[in-house]
N, C-alpha and C. Protein backbone atom coordinates (compact mmCIF):
# COMPACT_ATOMS: atom_id res chain seq x y z
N UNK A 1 49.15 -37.24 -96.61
CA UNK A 1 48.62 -36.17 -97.41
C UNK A 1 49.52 -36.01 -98.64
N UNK A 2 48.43 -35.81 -99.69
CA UNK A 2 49.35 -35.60 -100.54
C UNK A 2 48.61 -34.75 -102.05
N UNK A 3 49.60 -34.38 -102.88
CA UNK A 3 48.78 -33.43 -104.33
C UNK A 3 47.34 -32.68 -103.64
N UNK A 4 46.32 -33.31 -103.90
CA UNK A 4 45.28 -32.89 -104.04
C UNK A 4 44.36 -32.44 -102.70
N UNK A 5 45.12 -33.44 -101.79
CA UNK A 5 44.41 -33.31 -100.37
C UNK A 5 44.80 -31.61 -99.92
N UNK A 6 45.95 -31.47 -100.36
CA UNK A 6 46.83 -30.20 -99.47
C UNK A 6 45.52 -29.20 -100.28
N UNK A 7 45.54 -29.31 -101.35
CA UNK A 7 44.45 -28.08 -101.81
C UNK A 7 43.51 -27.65 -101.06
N UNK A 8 42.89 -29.68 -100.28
CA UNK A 8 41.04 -29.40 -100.16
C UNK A 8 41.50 -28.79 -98.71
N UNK A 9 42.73 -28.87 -97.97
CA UNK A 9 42.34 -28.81 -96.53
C UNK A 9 43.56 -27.41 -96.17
N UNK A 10 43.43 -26.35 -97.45
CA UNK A 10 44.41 -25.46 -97.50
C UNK A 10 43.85 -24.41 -97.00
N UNK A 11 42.37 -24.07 -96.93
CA UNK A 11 41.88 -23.11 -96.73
C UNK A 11 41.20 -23.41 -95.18
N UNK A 12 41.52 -24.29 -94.20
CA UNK A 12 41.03 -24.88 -92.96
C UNK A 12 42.46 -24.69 -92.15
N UNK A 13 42.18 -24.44 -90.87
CA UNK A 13 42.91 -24.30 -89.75
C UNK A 13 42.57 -24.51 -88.56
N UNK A 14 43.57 -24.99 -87.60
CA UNK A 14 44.12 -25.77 -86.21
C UNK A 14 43.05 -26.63 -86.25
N UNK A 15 41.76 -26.96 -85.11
CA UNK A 15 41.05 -28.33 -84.95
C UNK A 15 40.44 -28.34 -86.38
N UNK A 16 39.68 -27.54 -87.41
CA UNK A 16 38.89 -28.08 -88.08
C UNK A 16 40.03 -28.69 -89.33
N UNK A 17 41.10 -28.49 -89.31
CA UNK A 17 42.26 -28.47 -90.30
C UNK A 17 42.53 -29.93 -89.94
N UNK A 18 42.99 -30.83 -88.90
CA UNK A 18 42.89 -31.74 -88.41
C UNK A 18 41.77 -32.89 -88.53
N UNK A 19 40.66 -32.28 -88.48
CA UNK A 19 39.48 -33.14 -87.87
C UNK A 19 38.91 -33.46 -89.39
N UNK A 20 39.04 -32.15 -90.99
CA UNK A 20 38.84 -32.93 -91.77
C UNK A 20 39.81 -33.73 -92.69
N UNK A 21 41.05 -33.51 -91.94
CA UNK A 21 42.55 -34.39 -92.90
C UNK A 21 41.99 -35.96 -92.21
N UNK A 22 41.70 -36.15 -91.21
CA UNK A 22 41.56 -37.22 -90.30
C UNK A 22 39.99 -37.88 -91.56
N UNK A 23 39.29 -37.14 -91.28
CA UNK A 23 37.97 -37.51 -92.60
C UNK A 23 38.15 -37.90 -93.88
N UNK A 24 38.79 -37.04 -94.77
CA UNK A 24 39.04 -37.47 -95.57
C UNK A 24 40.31 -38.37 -95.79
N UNK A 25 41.30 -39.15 -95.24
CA UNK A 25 42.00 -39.96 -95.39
C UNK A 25 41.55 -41.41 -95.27
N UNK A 26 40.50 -41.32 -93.83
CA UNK A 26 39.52 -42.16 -93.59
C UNK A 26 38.98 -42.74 -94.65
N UNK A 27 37.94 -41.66 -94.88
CA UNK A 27 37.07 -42.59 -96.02
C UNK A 27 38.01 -42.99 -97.51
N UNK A 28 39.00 -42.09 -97.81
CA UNK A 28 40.04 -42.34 -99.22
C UNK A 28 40.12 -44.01 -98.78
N UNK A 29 40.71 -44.03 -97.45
CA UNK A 29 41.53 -45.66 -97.23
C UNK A 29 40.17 -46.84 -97.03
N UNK A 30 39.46 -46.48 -96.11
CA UNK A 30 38.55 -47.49 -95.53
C UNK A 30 37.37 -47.09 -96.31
N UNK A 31 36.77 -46.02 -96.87
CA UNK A 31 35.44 -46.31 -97.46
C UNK A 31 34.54 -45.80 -96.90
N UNK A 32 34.87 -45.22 -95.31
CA UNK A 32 33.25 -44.98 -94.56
C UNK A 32 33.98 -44.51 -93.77
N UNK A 33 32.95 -43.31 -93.32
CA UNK A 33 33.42 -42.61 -92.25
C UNK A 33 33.51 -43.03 -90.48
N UNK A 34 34.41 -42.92 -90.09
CA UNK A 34 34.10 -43.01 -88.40
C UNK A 34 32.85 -42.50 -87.80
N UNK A 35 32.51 -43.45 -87.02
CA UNK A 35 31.48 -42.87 -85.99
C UNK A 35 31.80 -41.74 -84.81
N UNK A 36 32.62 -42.34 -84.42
CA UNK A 36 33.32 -41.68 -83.39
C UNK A 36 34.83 -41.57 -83.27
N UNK A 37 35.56 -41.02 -82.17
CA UNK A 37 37.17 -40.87 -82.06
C UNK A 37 37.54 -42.16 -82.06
N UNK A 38 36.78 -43.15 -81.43
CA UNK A 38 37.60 -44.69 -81.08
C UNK A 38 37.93 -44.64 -82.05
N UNK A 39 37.37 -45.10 -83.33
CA UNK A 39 37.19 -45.46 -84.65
C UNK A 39 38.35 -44.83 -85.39
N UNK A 40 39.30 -44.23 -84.50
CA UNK A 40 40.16 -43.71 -85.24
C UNK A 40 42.09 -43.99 -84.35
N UNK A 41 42.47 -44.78 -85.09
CA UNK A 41 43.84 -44.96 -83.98
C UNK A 41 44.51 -44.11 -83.59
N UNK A 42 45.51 -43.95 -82.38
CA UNK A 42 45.97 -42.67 -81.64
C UNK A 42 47.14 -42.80 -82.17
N UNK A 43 47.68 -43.51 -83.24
CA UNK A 43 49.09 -43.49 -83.67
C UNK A 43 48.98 -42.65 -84.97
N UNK A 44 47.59 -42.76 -85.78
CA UNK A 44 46.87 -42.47 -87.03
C UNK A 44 46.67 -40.91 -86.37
N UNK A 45 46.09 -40.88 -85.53
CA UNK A 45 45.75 -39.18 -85.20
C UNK A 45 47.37 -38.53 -85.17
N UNK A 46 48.12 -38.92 -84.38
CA UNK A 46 49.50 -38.78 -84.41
C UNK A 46 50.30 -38.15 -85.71
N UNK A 47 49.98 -39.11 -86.49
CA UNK A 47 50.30 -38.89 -87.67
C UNK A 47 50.18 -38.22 -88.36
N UNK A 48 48.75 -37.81 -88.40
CA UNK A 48 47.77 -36.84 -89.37
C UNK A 48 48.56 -35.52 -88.52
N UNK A 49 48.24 -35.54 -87.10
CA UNK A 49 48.48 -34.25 -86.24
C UNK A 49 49.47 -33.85 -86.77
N UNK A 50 50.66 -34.41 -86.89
CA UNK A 50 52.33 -34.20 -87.23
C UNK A 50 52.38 -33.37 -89.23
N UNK A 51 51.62 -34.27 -90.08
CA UNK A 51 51.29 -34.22 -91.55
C UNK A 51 50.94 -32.47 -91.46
N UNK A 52 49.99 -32.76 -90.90
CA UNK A 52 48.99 -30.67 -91.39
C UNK A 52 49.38 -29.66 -90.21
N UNK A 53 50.60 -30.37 -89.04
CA UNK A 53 51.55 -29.38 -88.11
C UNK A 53 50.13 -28.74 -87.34
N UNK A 54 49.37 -29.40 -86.72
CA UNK A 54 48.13 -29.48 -85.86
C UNK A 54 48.12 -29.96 -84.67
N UNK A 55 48.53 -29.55 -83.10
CA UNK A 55 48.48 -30.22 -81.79
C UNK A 55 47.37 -31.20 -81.85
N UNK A 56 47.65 -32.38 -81.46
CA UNK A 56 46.93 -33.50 -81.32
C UNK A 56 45.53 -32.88 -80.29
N UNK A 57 46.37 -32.07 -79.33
CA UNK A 57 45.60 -31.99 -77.77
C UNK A 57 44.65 -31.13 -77.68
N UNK A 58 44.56 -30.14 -79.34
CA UNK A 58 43.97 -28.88 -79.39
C UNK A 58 42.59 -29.60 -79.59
N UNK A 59 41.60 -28.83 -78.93
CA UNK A 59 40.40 -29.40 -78.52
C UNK A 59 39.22 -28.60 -80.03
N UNK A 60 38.72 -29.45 -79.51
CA UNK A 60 37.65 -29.46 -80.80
C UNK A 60 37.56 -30.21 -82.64
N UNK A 61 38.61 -31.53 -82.11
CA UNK A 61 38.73 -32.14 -83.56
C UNK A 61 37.95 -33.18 -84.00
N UNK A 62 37.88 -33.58 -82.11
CA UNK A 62 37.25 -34.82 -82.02
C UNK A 62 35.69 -34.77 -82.65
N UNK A 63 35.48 -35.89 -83.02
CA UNK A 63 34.11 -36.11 -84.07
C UNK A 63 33.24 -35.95 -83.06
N UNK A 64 32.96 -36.63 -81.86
CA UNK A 64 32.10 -36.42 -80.72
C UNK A 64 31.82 -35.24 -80.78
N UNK A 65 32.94 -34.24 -80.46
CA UNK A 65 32.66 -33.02 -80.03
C UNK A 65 31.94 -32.08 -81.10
N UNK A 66 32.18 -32.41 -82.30
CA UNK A 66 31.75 -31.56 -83.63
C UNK A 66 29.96 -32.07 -83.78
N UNK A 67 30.12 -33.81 -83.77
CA UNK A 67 28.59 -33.69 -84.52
C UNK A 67 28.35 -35.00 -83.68
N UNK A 68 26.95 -34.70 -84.09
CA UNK A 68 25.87 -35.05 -82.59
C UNK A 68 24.64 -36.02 -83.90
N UNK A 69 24.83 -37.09 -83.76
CA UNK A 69 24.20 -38.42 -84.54
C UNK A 69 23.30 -38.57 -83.65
């Protein structure tokens, strides 16, 4: 995270604060969004979790759980 991201994800907190730092880094790096949690590495969630000071374990970040394709 960095400059501009801290703005978009300043006004979001605990899972949804997480679940869209995890989104938008995604698509910044790779281009396209995840389908699902696989689609996302547990060292990368780690990371992000640690970046925006967000428990990994706090429920409701996961993409599964939010939206229904």
């Amino acid at each position: 995270m960095v400059g501009e991201d801290w703005r978009l994800v300043g006004n979001k907190s605990g899972a949804t604060r997480l679940g869209f730092s995890l989104l938008l880094k995604f698509f910044e790096l790779d281009g396209w969004l995840p389908a699902g949690p696989d689609d996302l590495p547990a060292a990368a969630v780690a990371y992000m979790a640690e970046q925006v000071k967000v428990d990994p374990a706090l429920p409701g970040w996961r993409i599964s759980e939010r939206l229904r394709i």
